[in-house]
N, C-alpha and C. Protein backbone atom coordinates (compact mmCIF):
# COMPACT_ATOMS: atom_id res chain seq x y z
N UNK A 1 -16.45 -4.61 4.76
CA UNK A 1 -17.37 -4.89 5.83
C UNK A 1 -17.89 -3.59 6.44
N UNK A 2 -17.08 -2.30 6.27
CA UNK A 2 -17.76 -1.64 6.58
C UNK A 2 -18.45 -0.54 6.36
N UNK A 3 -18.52 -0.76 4.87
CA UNK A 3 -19.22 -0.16 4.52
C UNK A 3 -20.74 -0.99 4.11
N UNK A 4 -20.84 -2.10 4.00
CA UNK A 4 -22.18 -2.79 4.03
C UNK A 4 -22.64 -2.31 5.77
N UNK A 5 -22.20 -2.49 6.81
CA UNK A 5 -22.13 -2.46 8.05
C UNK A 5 -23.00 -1.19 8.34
N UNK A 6 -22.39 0.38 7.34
CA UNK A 6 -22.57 1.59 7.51
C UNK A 6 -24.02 1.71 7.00
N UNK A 7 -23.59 1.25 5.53
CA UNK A 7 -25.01 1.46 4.85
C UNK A 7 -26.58 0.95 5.14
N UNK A 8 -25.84 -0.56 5.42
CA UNK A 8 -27.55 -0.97 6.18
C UNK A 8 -27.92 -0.56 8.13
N UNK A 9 -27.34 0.40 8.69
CA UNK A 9 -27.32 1.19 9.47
C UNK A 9 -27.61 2.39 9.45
N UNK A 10 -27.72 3.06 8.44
CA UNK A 10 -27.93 4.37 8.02
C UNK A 10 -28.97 4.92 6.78
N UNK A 11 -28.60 3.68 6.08
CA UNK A 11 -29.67 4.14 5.25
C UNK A 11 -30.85 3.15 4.78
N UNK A 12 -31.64 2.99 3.94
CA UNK A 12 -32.66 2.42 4.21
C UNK A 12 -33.22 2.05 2.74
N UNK A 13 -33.49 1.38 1.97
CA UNK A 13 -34.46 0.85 0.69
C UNK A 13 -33.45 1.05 -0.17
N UNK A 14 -32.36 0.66 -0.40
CA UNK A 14 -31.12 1.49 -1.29
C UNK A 14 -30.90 0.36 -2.39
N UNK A 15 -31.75 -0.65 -2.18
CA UNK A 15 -31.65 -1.62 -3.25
C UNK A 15 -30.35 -2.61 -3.61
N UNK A 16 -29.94 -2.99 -4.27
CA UNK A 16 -28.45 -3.27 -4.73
C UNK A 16 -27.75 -2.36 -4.37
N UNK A 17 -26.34 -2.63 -4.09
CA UNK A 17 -25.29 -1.64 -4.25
C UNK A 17 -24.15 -2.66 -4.32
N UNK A 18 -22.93 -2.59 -5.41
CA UNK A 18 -21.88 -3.35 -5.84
C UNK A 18 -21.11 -2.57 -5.02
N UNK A 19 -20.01 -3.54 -4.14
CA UNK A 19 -18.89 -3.20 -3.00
C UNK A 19 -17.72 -3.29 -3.92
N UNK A 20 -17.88 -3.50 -5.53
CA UNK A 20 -17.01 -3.30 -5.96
C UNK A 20 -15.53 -2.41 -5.88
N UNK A 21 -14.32 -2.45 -6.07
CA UNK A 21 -13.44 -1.32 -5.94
C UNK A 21 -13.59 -0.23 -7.60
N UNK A 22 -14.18 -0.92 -8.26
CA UNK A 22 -13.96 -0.19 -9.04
C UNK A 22 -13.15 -0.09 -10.65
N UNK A 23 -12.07 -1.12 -10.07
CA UNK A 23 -10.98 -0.81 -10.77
C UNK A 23 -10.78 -2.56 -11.38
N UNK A 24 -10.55 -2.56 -12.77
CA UNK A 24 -10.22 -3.76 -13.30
C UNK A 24 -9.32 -4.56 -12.62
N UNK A 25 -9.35 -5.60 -12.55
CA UNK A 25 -8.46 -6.86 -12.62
C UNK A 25 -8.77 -8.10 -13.47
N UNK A 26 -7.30 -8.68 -13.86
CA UNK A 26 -7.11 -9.65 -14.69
C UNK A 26 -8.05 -10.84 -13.86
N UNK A 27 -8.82 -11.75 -14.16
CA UNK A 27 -9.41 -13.03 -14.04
C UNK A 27 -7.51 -13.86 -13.40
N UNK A 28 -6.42 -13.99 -14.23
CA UNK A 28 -5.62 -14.87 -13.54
C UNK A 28 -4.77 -14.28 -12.80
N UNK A 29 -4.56 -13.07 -12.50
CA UNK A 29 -4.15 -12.31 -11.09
C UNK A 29 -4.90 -12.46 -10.10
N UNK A 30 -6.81 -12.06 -10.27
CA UNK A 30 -7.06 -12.46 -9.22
C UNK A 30 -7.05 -13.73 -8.23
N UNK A 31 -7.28 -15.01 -9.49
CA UNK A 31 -6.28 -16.47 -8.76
C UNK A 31 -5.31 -16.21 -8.23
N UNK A 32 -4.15 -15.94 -9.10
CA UNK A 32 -2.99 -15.95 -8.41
C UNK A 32 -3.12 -15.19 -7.18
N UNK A 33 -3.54 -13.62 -6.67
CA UNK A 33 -3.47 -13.31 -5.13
C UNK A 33 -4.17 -14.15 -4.37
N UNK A 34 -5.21 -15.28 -5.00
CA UNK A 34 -5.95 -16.02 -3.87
C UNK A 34 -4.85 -16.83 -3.24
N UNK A 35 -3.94 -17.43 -4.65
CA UNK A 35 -3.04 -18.41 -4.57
C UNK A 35 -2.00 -17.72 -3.07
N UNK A 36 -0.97 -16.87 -3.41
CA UNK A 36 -0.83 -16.17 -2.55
C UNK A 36 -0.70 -16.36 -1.31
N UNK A 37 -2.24 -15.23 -1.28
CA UNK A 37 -2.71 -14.84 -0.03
C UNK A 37 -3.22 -16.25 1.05
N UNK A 38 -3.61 -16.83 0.53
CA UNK A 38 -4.13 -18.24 1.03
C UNK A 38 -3.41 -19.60 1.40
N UNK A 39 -1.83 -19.11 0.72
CA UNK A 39 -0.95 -20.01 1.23
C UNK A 39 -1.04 -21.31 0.10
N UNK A 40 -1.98 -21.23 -0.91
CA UNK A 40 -2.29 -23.23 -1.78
C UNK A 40 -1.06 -23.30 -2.48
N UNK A 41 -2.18 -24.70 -2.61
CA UNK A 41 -0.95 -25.40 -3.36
C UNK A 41 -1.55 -26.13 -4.51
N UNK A 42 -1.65 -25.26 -5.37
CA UNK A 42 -2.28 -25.27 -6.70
C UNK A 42 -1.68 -24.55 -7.75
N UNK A 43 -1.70 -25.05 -8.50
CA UNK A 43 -0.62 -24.37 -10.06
C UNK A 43 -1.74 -24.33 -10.64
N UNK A 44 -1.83 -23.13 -11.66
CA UNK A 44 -3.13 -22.76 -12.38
C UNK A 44 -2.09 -23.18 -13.52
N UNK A 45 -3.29 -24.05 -14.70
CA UNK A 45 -2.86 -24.13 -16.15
C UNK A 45 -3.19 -23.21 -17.05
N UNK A 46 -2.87 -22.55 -17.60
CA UNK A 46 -3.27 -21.56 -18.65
C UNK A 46 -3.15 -21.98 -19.48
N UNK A 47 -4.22 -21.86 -20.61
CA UNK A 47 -4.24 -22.38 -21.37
C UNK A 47 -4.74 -23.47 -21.73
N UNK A 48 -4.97 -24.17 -21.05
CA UNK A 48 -5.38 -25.83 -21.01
C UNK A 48 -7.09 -25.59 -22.01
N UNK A 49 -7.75 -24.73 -21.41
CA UNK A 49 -8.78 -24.75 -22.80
C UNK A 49 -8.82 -23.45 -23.41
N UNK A 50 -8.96 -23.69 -24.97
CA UNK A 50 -9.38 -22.17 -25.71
C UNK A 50 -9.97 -21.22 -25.02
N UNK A 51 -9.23 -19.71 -24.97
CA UNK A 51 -9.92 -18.65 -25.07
C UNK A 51 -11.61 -18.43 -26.07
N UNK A 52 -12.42 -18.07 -25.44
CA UNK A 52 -13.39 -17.75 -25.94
C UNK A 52 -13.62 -16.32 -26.54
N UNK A 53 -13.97 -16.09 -27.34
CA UNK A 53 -14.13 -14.61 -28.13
C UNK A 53 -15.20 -14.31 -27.26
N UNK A 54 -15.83 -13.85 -26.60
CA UNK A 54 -16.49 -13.41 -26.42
C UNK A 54 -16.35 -12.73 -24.64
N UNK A 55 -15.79 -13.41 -23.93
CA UNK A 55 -15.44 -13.28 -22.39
C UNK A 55 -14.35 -12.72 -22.47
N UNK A 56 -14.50 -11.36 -21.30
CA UNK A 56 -13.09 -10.24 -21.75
C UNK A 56 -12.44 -11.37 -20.34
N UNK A 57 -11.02 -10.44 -20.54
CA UNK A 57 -9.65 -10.68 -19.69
C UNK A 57 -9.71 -10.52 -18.29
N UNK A 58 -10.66 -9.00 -18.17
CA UNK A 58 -10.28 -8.67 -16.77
C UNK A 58 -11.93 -8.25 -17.06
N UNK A 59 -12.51 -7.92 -15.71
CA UNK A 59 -13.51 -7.68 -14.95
C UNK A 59 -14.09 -6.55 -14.44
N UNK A 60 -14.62 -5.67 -14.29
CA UNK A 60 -14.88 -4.41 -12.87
C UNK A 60 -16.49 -4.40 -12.96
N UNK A 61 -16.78 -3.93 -11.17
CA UNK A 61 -18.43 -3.10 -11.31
C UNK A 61 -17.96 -2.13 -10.72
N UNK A 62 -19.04 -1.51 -11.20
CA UNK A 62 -19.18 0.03 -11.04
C UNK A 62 -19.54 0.37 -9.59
N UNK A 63 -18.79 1.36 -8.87
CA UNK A 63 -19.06 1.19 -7.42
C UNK A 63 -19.50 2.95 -7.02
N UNK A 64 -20.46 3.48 -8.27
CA UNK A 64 -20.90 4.92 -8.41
C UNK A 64 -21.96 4.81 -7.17
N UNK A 65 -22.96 3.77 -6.81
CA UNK A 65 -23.92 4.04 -6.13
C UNK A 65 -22.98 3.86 -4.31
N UNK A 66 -22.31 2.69 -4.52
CA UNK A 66 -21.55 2.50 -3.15
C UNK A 66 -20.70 4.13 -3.05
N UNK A 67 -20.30 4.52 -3.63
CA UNK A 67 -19.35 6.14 -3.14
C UNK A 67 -20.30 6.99 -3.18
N UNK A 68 -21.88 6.68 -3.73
CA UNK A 68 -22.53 8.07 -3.26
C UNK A 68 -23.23 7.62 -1.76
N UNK A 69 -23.60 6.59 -1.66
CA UNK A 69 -24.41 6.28 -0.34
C UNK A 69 -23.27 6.54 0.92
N UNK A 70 -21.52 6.23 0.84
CA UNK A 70 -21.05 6.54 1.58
C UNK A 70 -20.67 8.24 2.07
N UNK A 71 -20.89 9.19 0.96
CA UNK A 71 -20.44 10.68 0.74
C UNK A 71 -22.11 10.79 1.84
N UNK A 72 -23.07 10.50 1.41
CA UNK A 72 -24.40 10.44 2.07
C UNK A 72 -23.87 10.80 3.55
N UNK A 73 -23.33 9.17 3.95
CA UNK A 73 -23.31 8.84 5.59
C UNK A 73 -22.28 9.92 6.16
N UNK A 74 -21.68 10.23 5.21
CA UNK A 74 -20.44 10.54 6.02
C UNK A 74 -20.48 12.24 6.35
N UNK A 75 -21.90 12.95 5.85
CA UNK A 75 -22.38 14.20 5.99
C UNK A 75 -22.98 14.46 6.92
């Protein structure tokens, strides 16, 4: 929050920018911390349908434009 907060405060026409962290995570870790963090009460099935060849495991965006617009503000 605060860096969306910073950026549309400071800077101006910057287009997209992914708040991504950066860093991979698994698709059923990130369930599971929702699971977690959120207190449910839901059991994830794995497995229940085929893996697809084509859709990876884990996930990331690239968060090159979010760490330069913040190095920006923070000058």
């Amino acid at each position: 929050v605060e860096y969306i907060s910073n950026i549309s405060l400071y800077c101006q026409d910057v287009g997209i920018v992914n708040i991504s962290s950066g860093s991979p995570i698994k698709m059923k870790d990130l369930v599971n911390n929702w699971i977690t963090k959120y207190n449910l009460n839901v059991k994830v099935n794995l497995c229940h349908y085929p893996y697809s060849t084509y859709e990876p495991f884990e996930f990331w965006g690239s968060n090159k434009k979010l760490l330069e617009l913040i190095r920006k503000i923070e000058r």
